[in-house]
N, C-alpha and C. Protein backbone atom coordinates (compact mmCIF):
# COMPACT_ATOMS: atom_id res chain seq x y z
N UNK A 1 -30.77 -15.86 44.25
CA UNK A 1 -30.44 -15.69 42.84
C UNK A 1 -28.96 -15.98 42.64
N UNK A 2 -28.46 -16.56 41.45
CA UNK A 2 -27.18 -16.88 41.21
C UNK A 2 -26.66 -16.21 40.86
N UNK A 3 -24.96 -16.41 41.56
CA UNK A 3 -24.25 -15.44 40.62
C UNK A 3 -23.59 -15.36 39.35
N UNK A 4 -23.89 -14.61 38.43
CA UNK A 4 -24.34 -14.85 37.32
C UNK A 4 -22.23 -15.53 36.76
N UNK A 5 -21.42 -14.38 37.26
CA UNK A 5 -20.18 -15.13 37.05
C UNK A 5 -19.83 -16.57 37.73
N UNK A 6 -20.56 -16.74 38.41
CA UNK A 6 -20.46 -17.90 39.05
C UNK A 6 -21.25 -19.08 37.93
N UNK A 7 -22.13 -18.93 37.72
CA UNK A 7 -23.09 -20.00 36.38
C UNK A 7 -21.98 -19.78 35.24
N UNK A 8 -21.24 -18.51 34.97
CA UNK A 8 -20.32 -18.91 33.69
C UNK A 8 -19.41 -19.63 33.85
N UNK A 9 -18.74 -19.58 35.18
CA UNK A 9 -17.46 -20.36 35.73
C UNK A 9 -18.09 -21.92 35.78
N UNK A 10 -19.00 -22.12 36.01
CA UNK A 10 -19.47 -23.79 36.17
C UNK A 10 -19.47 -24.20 35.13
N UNK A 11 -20.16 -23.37 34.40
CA UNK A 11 -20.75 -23.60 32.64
C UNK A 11 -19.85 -24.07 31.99
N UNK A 12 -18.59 -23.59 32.19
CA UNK A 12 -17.05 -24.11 31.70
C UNK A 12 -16.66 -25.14 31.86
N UNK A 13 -16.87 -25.75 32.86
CA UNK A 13 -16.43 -26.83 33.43
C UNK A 13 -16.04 -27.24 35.00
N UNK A 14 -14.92 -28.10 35.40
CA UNK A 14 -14.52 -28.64 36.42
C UNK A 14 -13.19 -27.53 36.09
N UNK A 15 -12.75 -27.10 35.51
CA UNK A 15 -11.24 -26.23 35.21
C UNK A 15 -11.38 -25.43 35.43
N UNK A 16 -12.67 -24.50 34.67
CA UNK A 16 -13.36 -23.24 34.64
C UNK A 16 -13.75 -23.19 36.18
N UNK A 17 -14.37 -23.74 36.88
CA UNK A 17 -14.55 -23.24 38.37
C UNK A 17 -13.61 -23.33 39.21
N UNK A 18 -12.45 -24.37 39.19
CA UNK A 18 -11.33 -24.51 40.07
C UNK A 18 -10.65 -22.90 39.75
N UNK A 19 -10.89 -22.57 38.64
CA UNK A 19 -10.34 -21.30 38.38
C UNK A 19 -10.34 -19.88 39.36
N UNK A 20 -11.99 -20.01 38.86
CA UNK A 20 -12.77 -19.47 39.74
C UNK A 20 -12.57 -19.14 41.33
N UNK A 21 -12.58 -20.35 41.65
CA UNK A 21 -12.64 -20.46 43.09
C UNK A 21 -10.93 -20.16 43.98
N UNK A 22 -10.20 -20.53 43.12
CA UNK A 22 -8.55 -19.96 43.20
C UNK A 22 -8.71 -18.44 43.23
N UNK A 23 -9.27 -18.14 42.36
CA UNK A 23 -9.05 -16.61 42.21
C UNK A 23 -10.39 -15.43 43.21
N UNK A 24 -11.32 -16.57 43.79
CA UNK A 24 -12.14 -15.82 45.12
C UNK A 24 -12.02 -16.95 45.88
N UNK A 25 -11.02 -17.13 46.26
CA UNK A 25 -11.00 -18.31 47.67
C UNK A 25 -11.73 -17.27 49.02
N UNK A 26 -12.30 -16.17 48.79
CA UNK A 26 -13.10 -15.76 50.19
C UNK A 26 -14.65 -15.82 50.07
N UNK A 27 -14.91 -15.93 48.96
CA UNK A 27 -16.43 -16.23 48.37
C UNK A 27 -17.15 -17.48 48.46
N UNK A 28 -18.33 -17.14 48.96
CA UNK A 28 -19.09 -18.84 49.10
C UNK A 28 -19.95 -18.40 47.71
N UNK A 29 -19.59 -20.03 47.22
CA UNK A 29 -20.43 -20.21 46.10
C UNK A 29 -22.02 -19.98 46.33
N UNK A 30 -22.36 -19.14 45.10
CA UNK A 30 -23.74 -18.86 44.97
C UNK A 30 -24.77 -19.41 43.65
N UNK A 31 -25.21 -20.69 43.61
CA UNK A 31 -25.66 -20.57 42.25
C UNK A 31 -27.35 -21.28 42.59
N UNK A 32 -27.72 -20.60 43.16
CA UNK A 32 -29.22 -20.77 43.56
C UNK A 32 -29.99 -20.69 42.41
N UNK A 33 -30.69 -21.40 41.94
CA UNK A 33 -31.70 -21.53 40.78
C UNK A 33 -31.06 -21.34 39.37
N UNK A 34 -29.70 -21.81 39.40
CA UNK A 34 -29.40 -22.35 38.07
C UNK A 34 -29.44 -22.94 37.82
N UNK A 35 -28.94 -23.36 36.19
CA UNK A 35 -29.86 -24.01 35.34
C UNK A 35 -28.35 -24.77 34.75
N UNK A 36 -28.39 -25.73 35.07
CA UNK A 36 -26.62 -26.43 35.06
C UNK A 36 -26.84 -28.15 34.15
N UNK A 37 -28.35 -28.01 33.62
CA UNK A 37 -28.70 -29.39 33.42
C UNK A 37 -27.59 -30.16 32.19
N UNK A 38 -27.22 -31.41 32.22
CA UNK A 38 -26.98 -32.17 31.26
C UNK A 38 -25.24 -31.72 31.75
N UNK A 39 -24.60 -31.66 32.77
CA UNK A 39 -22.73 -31.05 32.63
C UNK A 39 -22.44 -32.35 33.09
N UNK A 40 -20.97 -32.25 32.96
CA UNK A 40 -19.95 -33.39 33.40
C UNK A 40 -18.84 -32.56 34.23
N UNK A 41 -19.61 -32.73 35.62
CA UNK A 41 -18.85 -32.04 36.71
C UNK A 41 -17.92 -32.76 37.62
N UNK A 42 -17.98 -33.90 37.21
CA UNK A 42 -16.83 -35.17 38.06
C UNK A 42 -15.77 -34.56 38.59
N UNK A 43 -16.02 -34.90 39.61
CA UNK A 43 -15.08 -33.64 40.99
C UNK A 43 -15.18 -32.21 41.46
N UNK A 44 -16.61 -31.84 41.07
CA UNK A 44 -16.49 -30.57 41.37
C UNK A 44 -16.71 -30.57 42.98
N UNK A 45 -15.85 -29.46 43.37
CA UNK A 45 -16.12 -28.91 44.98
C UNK A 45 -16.91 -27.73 44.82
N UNK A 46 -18.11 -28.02 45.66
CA UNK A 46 -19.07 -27.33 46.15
C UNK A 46 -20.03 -27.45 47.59
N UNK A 47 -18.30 -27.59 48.24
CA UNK A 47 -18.29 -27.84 49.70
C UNK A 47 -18.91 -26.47 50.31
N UNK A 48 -20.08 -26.11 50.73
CA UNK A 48 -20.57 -25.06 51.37
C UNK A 48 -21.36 -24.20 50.76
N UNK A 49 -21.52 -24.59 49.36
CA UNK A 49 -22.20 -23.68 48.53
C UNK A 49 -23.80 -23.31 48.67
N UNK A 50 -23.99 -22.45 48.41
CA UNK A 50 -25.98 -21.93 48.15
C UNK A 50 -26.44 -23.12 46.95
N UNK A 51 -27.15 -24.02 46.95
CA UNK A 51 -27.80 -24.56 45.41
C UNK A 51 -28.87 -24.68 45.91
N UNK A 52 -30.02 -23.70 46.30
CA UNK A 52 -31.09 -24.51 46.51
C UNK A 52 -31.82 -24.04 45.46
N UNK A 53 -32.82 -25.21 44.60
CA UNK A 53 -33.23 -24.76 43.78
C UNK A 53 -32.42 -24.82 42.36
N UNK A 54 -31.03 -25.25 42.34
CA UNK A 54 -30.58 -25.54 41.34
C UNK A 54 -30.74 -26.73 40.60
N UNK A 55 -30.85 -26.86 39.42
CA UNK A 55 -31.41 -27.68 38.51
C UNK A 55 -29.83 -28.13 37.87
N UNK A 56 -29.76 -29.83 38.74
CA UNK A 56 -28.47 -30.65 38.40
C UNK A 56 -28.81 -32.05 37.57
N UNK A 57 -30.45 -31.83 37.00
CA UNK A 57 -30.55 -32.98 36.18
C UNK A 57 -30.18 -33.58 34.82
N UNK A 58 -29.64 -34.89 34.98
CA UNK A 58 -28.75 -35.47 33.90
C UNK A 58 -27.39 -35.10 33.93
N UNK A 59 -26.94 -34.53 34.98
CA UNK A 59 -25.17 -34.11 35.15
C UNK A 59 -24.29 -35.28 35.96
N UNK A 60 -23.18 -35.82 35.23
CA UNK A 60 -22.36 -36.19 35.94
C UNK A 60 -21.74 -35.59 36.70
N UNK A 61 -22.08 -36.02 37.91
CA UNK A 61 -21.54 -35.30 39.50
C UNK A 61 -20.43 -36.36 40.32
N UNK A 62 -19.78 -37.16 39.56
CA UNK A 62 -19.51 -38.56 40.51
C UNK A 62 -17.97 -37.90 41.07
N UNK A 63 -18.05 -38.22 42.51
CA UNK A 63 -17.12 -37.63 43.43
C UNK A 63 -16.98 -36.32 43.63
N UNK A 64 -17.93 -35.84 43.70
CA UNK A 64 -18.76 -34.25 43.65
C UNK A 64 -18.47 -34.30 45.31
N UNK A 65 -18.56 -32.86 46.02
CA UNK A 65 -18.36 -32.41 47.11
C UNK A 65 -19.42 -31.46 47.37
N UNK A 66 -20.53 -31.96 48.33
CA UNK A 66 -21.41 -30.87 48.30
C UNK A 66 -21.52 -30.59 50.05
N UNK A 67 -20.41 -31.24 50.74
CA UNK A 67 -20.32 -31.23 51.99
C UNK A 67 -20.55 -29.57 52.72
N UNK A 68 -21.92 -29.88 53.94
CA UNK A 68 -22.98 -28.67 54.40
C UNK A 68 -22.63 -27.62 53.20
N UNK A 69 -23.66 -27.79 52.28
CA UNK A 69 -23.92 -26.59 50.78
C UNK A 69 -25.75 -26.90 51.46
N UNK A 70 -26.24 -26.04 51.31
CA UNK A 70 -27.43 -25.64 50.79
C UNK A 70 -27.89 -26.34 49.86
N UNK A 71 -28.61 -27.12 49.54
CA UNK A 71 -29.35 -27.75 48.18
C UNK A 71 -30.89 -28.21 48.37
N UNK A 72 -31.89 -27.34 49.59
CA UNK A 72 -32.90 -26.85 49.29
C UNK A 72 -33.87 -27.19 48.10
N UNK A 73 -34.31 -28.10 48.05
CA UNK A 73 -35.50 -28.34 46.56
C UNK A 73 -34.93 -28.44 45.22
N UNK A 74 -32.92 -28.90 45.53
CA UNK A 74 -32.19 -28.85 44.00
C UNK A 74 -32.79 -29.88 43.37
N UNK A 75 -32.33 -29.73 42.51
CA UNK A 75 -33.07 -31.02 41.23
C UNK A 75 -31.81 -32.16 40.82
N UNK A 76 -31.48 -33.46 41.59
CA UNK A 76 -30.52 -34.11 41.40
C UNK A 76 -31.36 -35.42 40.20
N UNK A 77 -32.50 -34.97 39.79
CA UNK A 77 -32.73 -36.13 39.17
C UNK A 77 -32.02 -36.88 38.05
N UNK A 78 -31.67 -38.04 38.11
CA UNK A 78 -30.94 -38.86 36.86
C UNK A 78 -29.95 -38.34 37.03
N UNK A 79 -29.13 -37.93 37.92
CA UNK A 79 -27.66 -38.06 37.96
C UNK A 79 -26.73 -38.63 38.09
N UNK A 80 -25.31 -38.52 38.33
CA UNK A 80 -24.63 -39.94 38.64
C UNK A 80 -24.07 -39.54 39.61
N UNK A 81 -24.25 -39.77 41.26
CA UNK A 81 -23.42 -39.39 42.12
C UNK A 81 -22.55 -40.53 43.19
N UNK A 82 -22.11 -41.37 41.89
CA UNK A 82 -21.36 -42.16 42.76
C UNK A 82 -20.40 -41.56 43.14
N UNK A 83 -20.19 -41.87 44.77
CA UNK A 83 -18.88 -41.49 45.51
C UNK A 83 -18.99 -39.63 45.44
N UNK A 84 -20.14 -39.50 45.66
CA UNK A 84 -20.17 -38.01 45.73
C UNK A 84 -20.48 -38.00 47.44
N UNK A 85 -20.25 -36.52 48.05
CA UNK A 85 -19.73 -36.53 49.49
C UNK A 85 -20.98 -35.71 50.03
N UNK A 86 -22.30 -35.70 50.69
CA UNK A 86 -23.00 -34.93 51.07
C UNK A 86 -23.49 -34.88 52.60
N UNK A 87 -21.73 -34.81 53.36
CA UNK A 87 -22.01 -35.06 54.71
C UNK A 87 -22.23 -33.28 55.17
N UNK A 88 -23.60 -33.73 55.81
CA UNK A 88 -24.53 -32.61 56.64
C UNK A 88 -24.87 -31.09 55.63
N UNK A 89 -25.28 -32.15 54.46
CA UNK A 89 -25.95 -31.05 53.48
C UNK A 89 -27.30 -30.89 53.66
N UNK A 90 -28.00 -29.82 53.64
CA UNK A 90 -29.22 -30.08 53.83
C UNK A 90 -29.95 -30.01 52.11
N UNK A 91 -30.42 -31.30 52.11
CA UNK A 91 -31.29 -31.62 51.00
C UNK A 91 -33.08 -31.59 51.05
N UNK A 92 -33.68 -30.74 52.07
CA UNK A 92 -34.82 -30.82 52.01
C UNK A 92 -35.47 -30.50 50.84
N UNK A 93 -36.62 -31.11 50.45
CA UNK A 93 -37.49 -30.95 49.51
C UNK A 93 -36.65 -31.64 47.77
N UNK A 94 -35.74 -32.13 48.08
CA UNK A 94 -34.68 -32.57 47.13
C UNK A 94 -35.65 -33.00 46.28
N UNK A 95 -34.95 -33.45 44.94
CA UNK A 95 -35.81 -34.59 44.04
C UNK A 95 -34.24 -35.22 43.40
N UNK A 96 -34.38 -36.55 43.84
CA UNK A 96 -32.95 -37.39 43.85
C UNK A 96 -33.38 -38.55 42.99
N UNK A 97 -34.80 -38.43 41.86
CA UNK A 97 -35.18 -39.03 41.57
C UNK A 97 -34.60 -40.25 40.10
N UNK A 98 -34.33 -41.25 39.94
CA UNK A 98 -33.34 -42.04 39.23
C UNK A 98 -31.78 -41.81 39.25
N UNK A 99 -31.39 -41.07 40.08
CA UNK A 99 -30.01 -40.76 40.50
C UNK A 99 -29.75 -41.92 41.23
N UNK A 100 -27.97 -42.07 40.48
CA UNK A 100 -27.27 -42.99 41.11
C UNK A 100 -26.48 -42.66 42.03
N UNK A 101 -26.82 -43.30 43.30
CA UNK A 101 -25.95 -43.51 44.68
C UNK A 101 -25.03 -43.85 45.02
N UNK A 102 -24.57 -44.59 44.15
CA UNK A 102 -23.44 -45.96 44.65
C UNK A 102 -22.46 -45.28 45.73
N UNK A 103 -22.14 -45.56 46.78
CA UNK A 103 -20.61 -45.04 47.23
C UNK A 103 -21.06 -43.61 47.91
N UNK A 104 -22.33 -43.15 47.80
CA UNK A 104 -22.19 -41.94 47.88
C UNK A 104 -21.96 -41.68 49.98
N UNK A 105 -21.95 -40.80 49.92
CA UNK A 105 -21.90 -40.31 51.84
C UNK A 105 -22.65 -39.28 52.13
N UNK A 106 -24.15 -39.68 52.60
CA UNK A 106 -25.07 -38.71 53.01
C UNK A 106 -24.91 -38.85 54.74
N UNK A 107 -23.75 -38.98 55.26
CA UNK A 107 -23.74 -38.66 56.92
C UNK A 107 -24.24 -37.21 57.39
N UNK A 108 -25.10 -37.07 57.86
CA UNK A 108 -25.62 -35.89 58.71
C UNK A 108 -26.79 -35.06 57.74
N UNK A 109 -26.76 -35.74 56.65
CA UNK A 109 -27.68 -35.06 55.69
C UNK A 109 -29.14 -34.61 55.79
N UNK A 110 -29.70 -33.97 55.47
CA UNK A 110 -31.30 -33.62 56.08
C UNK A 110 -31.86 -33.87 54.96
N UNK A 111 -32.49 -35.05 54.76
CA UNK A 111 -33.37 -35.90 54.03
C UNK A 111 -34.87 -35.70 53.58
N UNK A 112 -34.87 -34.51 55.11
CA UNK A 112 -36.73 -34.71 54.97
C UNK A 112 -37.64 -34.18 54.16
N UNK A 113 -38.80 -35.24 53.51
CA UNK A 113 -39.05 -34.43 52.22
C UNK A 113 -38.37 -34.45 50.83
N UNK A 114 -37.69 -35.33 50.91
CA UNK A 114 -36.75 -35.40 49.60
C UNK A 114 -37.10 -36.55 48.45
N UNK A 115 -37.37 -36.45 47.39
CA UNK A 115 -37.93 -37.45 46.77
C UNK A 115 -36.89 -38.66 46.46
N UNK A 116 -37.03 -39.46 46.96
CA UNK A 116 -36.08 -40.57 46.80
C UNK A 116 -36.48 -41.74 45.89
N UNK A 117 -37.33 -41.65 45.14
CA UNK A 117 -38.13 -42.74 44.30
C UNK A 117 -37.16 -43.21 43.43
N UNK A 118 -37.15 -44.49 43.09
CA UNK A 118 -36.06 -44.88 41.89
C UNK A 118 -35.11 -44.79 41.78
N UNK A 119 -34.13 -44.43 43.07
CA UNK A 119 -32.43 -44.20 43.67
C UNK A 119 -31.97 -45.36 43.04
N UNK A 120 -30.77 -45.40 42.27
CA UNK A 120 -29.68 -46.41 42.15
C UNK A 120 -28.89 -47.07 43.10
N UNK A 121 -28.95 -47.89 43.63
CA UNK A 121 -27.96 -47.88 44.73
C UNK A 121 -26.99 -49.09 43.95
N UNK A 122 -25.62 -49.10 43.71
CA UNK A 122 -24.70 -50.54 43.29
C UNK A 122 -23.67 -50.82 44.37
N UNK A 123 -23.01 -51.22 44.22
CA UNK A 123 -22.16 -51.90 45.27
C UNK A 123 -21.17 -50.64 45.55
């Protein structure tokens, strides 16, 4: 379950969580089965975080940091994650479905089970 100050701090923005995260730099992000659809998160760090089960569809994520976070059955569909960083995240059961790739870095990532249908990939 998410933490609920944690979904308000995102809800805000890319400002609103840098905030956040300044002011609990000992806290791992928790936002398991929130509901974050349609944001413009371009640059958010959520290097290590819990998302499994979070619902990131239609959010600009491009140069997003989800490096080893939890993202468990998240919902990346129709997103934009160019140049977003998801080295040794585990994405099982993902749905990455019409999300754009371009640039992105899935090194060490756990794939399996992840719906990959209709990926963007550009140069």
């Amino acid at each position: 379950m998410a933490d609920e100050k944690q979904v308000e701090a995102i809800m805000g923005g890319v400002a609103s969580w840098n905030k956040w995260k300044e002011e609990n730099p000992r806290k791992r992000p928790d936002l398991r089965g929130a509901h974050l659809t349609g944001l413009s998160l371009e640059g958010i760090n959520l290097n290590g975080a819990r998302l499994s089960e979070t619902d990131f569809e239609f959010c600009n994520l491009k140069k997003a940091n989800f490096a080893g976070a939890d993202m468990t059955r998240a919902n990346l569909s129709n997103t934009d994650l160019t140049d977003a960083i998801f080295l040794n995240t585990n994405l099982q059961g993902a749905r990455l479905t019409g999300a754009t790739v371009t640039r992105a870095n899935f090194k060490g990532a756990n794939v399996a089970g992840a719906d990959l249908r209709q990926i963007k990939r550009g140069l």
